[in-house]
Every structure is written in structure tokens, then in C-alpha cells.
C-alpha atoms as a PDB file:
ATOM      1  CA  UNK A   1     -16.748 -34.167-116.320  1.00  0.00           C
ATOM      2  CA  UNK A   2     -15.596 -30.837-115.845  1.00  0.00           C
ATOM      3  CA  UNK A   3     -11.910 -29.714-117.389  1.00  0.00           C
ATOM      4  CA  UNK A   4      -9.303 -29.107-114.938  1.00  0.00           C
ATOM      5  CA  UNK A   5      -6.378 -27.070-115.702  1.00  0.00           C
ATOM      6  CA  UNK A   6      -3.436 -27.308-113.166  1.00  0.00           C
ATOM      7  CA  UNK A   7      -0.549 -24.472-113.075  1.00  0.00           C
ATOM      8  CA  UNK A   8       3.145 -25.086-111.587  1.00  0.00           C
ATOM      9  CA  UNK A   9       5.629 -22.509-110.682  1.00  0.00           C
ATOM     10  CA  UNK A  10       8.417 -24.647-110.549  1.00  0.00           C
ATOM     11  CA  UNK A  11       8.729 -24.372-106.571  1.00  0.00           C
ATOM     12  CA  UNK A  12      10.498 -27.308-105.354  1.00  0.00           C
ATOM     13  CA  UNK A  13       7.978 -28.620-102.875  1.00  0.00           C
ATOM     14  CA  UNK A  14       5.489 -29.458-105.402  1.00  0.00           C
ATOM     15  CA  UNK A  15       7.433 -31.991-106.930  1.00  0.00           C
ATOM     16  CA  UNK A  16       8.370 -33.077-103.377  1.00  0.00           C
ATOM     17  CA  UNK A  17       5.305 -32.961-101.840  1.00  0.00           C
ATOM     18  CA  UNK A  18       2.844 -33.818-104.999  1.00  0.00           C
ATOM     19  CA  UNK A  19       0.579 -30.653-105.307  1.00  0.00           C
ATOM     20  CA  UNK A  20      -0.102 -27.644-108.063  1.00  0.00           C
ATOM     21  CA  UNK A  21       0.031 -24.132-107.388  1.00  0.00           C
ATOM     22  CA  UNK A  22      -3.272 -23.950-108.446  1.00  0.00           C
ATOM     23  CA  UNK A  23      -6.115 -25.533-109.995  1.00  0.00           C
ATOM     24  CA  UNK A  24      -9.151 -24.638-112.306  1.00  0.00           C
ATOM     25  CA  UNK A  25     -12.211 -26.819-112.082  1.00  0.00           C
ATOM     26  CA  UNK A  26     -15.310 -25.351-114.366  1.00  0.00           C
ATOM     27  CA  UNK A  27     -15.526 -21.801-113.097  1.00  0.00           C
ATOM     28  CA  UNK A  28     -13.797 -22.591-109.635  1.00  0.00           C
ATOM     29  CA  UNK A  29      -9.899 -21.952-108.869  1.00  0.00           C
ATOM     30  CA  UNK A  30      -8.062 -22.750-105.919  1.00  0.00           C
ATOM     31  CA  UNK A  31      -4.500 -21.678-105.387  1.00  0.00           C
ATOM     32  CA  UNK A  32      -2.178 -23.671-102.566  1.00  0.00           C
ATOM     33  CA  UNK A  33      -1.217 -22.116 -99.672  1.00  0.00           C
ATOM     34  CA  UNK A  34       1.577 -19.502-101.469  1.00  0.00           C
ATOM     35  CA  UNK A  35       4.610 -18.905 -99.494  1.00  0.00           C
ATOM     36  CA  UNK A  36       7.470 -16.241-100.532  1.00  0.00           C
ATOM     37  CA  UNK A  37      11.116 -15.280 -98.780  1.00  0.00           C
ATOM     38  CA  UNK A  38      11.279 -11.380 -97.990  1.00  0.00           C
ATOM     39  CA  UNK A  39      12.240  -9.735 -94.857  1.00  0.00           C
ATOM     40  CA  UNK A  40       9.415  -9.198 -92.863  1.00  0.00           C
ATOM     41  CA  UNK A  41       5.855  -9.752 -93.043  1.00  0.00           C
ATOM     42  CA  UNK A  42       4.947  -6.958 -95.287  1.00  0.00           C
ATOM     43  CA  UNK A  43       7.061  -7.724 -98.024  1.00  0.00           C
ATOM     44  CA  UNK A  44       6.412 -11.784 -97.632  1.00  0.00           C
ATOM     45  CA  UNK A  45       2.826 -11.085 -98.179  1.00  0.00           C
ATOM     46  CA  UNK A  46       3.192  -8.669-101.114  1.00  0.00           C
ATOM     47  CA  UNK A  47       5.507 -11.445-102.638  1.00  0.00           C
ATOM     48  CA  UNK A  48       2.826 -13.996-102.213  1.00  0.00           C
ATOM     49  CA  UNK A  49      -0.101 -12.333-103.823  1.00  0.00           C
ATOM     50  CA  UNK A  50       1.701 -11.174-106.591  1.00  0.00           C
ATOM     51  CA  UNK A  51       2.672 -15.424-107.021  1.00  0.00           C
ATOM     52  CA  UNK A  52      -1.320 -15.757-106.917  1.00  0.00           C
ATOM     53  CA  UNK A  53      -1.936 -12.951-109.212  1.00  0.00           C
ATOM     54  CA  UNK A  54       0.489 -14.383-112.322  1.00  0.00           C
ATOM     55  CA  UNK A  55      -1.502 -17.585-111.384  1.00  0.00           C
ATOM     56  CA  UNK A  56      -4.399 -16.317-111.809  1.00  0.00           C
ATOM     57  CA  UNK A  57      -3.458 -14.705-114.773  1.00  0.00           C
ATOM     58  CA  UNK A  58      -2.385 -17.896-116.294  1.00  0.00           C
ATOM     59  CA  UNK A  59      -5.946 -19.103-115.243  1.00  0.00           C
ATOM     60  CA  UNK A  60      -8.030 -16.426-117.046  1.00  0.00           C
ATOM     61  CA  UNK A  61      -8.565 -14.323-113.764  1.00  0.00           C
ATOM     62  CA  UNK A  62      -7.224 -12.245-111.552  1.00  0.00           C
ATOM     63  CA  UNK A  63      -7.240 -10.746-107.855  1.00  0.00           C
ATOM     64  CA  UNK A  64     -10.847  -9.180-108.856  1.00  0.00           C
ATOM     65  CA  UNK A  65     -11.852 -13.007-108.937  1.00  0.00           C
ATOM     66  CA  UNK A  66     -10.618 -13.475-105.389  1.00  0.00           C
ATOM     67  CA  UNK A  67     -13.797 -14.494-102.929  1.00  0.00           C
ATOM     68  CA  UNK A  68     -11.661 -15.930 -99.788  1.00  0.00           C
ATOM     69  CA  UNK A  69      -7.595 -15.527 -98.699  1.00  0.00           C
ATOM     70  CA  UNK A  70      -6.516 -17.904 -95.691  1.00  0.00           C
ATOM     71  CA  UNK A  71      -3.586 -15.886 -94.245  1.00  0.00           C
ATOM     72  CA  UNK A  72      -1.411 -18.005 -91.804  1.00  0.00           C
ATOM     73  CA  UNK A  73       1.242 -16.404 -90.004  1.00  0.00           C
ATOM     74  CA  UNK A  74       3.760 -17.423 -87.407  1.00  0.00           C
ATOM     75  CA  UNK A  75       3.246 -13.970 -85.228  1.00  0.00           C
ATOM     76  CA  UNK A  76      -0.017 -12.415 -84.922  1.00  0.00           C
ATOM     77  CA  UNK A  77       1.240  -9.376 -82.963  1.00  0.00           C
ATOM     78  CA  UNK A  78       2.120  -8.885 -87.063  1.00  0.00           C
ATOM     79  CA  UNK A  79      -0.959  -8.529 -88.401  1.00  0.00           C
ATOM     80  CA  UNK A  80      -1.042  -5.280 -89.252  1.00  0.00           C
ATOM     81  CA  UNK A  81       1.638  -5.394 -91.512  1.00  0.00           C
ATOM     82  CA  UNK A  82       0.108  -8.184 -93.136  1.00  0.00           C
ATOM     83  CA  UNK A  83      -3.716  -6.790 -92.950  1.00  0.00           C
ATOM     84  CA  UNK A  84      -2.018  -3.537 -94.795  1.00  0.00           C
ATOM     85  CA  UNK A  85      -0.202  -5.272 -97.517  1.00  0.00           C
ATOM     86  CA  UNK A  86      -3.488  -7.331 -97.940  1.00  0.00           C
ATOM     87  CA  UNK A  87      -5.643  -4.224 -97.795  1.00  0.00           C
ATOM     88  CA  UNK A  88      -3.452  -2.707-100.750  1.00  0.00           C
ATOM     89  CA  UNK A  89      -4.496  -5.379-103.266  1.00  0.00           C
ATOM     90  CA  UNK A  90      -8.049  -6.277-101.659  1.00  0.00           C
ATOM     91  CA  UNK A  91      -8.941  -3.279-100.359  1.00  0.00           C
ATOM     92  CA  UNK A  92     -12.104  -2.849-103.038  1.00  0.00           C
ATOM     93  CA  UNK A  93     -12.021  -6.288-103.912  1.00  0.00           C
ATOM     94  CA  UNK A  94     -12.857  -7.421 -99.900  1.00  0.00           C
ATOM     95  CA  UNK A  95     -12.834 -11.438-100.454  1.00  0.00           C
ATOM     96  CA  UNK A  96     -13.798 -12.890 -97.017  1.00  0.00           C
ATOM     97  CA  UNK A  97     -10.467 -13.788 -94.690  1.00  0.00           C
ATOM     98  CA  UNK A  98      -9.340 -15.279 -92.245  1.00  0.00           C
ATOM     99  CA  UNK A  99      -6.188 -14.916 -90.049  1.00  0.00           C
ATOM    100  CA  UNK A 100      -4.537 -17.367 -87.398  1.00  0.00           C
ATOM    101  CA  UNK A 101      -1.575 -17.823 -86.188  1.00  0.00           C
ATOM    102  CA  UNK A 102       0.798 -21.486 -86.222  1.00  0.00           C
ATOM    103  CA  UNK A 103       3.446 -22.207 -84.837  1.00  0.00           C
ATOM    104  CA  UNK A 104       5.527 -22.780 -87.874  1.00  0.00           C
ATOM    105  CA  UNK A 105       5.659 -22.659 -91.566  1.00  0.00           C
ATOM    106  CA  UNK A 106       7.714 -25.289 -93.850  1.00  0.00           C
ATOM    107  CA  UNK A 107      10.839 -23.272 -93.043  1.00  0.00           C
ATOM    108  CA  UNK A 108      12.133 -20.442 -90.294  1.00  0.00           C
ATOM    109  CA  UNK A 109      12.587 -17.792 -92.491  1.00  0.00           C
ATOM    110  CA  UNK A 110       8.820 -18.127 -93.487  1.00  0.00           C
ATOM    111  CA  UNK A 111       6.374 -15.791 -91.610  1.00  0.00           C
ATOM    112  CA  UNK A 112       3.678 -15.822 -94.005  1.00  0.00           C
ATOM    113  CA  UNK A 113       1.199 -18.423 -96.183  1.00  0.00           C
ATOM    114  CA  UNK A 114      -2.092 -17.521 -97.581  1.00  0.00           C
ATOM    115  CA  UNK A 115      -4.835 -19.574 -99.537  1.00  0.00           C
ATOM    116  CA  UNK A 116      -6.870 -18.478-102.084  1.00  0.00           C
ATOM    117  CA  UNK A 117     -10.007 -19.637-103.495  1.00  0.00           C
ATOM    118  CA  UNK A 118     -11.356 -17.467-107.451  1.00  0.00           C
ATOM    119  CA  UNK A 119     -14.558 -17.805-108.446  1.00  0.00           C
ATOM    120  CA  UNK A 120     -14.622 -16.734-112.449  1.00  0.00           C
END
């Protein structure tokens, strides 16, 4: 059986809810969908991937390792400032993605939750 290594950051839904921020399985990593509190989209989604990053980090990786981001946001007419705040981390990097809109997140002042799956 493969090792799995399991990271917290202490939010309080894991407890709650029963989940890691991420998980390592062999040479796979998966990291929950990452939430963050900011004021708009932009800085929401900055916040977020710099959670995934230290994850990462605590994993052996990092954003390089990124192959797919699952961006859900509660307004699409957003995107843009999500796509650039995205772009300025993945911009060479260019994991696959994919962005939809809900019609909420686990709280109002939420606009933004993204997914990522590491290969190392």
C-alpha cells in the first residue's frame, strides 16, 4: 500500500466537516476545494493559491506540480479578475482548468473556491 500523508491548516470546517486540506498518495496530491476571505475576487483567489502553495510546500511540491485547478465562483461576469490572478501564478505553469459558476459557497462573503490536483 502506498503512504499517504494528510496536511491540516487548522480551518474550522475540517474538523466539522471531516476532510484534510490536502492529501499525498505515492506521487499524487490533491488539495480540497481552498476557500479564503478578501474583498473581491482578485484578492480571494490570490489568498487561496497561496493556502495551496504552503500546502504544497509541506508536501514536497509546489505550484510547478500543479496539472488541474477547479475554480468555482459565485459570479462569472468575474472571471476576469479571477482568470488574471490565476494567470499570475499559472501563467507558464498552464495546469488544465475549469471555471463554473454556483450559486453559493459555504458562506456569503465567499466568492471564490478552487481545487487542485499535483502530480510530483
Amino acid at each position: 500500500m502506498k503512504e499517504i500523508k494528510k496536511i491540516s491548516t487548522g480551518a474550522p470546517w475540517e474538523d466539522i466537516v471531516g476532510y484534510s486540506r490536502a492529501i499525498k498518495i505515492g506521487d499524487t496530491i490533491e488539495i480540497s476545494g481552498t476557500t479564503a476571505k478578501g474583498i473581491n475576487e482578485y484578492d480571494q483567489t490570490v489568498a487561496i493559491i497561496q493556502i495551496a502553495k504552503k500546502a504544497l510546500q509541506e508536501l514536497d511540491a509546489d505550484l510547478s506540480n500543479v496539472i488541474r485547478t477547479r475554480i468555482y465562483c459565485t459570479d462569472i461576469s468575474k472571471w476576469e479578475q479571477i482568470g488574471k490572478a490565476h494567470g499570475e501564478f499559472f501563467g507558464n505553469i498552464r495546469p488544465v482548468t475549469t471555471m463554473v459558476e454556483v450559486s453559493k459557497l459555504i458562506a456569503p462573503e465567499i466568492f471564490v473556491e478552487i481545487e487542485f490536483s499535483a502530480v510530483v
